[in-house]
Protein backbone atom coordinates (compact mmCIF):
# COMPACT_ATOMS: atom_id res chain seq x y z
CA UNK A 1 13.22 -11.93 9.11
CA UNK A 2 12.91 -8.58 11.44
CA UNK A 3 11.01 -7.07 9.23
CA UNK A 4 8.39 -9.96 9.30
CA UNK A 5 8.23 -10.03 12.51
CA UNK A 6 7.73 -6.46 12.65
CA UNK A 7 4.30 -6.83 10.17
CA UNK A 8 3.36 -9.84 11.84
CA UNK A 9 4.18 -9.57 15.36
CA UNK A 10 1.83 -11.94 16.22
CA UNK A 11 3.78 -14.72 15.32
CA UNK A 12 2.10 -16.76 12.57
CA UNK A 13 3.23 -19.31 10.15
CA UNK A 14 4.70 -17.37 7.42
CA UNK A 15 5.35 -20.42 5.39
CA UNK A 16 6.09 -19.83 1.59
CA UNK A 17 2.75 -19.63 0.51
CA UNK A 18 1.98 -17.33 3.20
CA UNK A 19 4.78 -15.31 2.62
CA UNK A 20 3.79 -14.94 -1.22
CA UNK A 21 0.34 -13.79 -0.45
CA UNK A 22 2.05 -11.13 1.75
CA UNK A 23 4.61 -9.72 -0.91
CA UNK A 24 1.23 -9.95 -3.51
CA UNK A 25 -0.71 -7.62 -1.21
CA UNK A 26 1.98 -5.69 0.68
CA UNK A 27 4.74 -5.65 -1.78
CA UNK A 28 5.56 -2.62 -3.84
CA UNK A 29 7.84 -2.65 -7.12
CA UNK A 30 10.97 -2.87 -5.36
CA UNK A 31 10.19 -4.70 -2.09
CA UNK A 32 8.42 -5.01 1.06
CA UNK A 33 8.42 -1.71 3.14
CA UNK A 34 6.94 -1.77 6.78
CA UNK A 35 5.72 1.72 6.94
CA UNK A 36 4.75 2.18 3.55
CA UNK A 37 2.45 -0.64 3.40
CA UNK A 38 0.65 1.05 6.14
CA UNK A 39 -1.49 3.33 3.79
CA UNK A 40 -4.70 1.96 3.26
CA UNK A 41 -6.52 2.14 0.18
CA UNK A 42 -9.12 4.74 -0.61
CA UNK A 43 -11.09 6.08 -3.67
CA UNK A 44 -10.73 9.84 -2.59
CA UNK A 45 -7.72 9.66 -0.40
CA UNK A 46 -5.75 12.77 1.22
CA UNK A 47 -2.61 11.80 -0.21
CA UNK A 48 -0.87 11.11 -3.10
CA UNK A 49 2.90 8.95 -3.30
CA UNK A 50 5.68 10.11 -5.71
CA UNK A 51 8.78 8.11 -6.15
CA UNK A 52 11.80 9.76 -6.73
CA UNK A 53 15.47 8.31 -7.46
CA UNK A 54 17.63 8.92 -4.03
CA UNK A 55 20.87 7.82 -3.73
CA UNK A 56 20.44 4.36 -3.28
CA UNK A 57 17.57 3.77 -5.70
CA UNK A 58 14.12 4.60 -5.78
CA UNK A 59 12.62 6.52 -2.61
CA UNK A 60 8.41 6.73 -1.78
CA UNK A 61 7.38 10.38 -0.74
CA UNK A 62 3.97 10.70 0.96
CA UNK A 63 2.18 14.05 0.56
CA UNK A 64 -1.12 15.08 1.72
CA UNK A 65 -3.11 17.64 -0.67
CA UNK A 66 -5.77 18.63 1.23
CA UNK A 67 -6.05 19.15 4.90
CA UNK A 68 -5.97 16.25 7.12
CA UNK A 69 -8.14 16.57 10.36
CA UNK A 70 -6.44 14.85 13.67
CA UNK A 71 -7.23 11.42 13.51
CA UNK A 72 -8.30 10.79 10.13
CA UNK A 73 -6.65 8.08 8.25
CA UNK A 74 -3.72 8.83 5.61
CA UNK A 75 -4.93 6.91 2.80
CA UNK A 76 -3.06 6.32 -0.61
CA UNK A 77 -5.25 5.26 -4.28
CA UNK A 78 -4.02 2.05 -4.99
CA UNK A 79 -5.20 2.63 -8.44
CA UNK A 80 -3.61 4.92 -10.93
CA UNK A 81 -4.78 7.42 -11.36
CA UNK A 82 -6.40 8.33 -8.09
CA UNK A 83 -9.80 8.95 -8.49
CA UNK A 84 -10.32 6.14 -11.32
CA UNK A 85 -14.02 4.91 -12.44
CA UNK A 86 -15.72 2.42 -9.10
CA UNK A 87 -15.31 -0.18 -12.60
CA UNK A 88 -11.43 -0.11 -13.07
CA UNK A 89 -10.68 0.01 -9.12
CA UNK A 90 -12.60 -3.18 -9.20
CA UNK A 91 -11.02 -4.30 -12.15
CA UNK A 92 -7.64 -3.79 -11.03
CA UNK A 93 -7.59 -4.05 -6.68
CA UNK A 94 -8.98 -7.56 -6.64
CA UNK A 95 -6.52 -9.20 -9.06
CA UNK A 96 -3.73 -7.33 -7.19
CA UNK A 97 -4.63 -6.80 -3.66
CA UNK A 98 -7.24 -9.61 -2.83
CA UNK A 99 -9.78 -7.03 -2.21
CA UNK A 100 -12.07 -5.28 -3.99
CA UNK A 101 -13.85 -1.85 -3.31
CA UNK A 102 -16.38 -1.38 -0.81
């Protein structure tokens, strides 16, 4: 519940169906991480996520690989592999995410 309140601080309803569409668009495989479903999507983005076994199961790692200028967003591909054809980003971030690409 803490962490719900956390990503929705506002206070809504988050009723069961609300709640599902929240784990569909926020959720990764093994849960629902607060800083991790911070990255916004992008079709070039300066970072890529690798996830590594830690000691109490899987564990997201966040690089950049290219130089970020102050400011700019840190942006993940929601589509594997990152830079994928405009057609299968379609394909794949509306089914999965609700959205599509702009």
């Amino acid at each position: 519940a803490a962490l719900l309140k956390k990503l929705h601080p506002e206070g809504e309803d988050l009723n069961a169906p609300r709640l599902a569409e929240v784990w569909r668009h926020n959720g990764f495989e093994s849960g629902l991480y607060a800083r991790r479903s911070l990255f916004n999507d992008a079709a070039d983005p300066p970072c890529s996520q690798l996830v590594v076994d830690g000691e109490d199961g899987p564990v997201a790692e966040v690089w950049t690989w290219r130089g970020v200028e102050a400011g700019e967003p840190l942006e993940l591909s929601y589509v594997q592999p990152a830079g994928a054809t405009a057609a299968k980003r379609a394909a794949y971030l509306e089914p999965h995410h609700g959205f599509g690409p702009p």
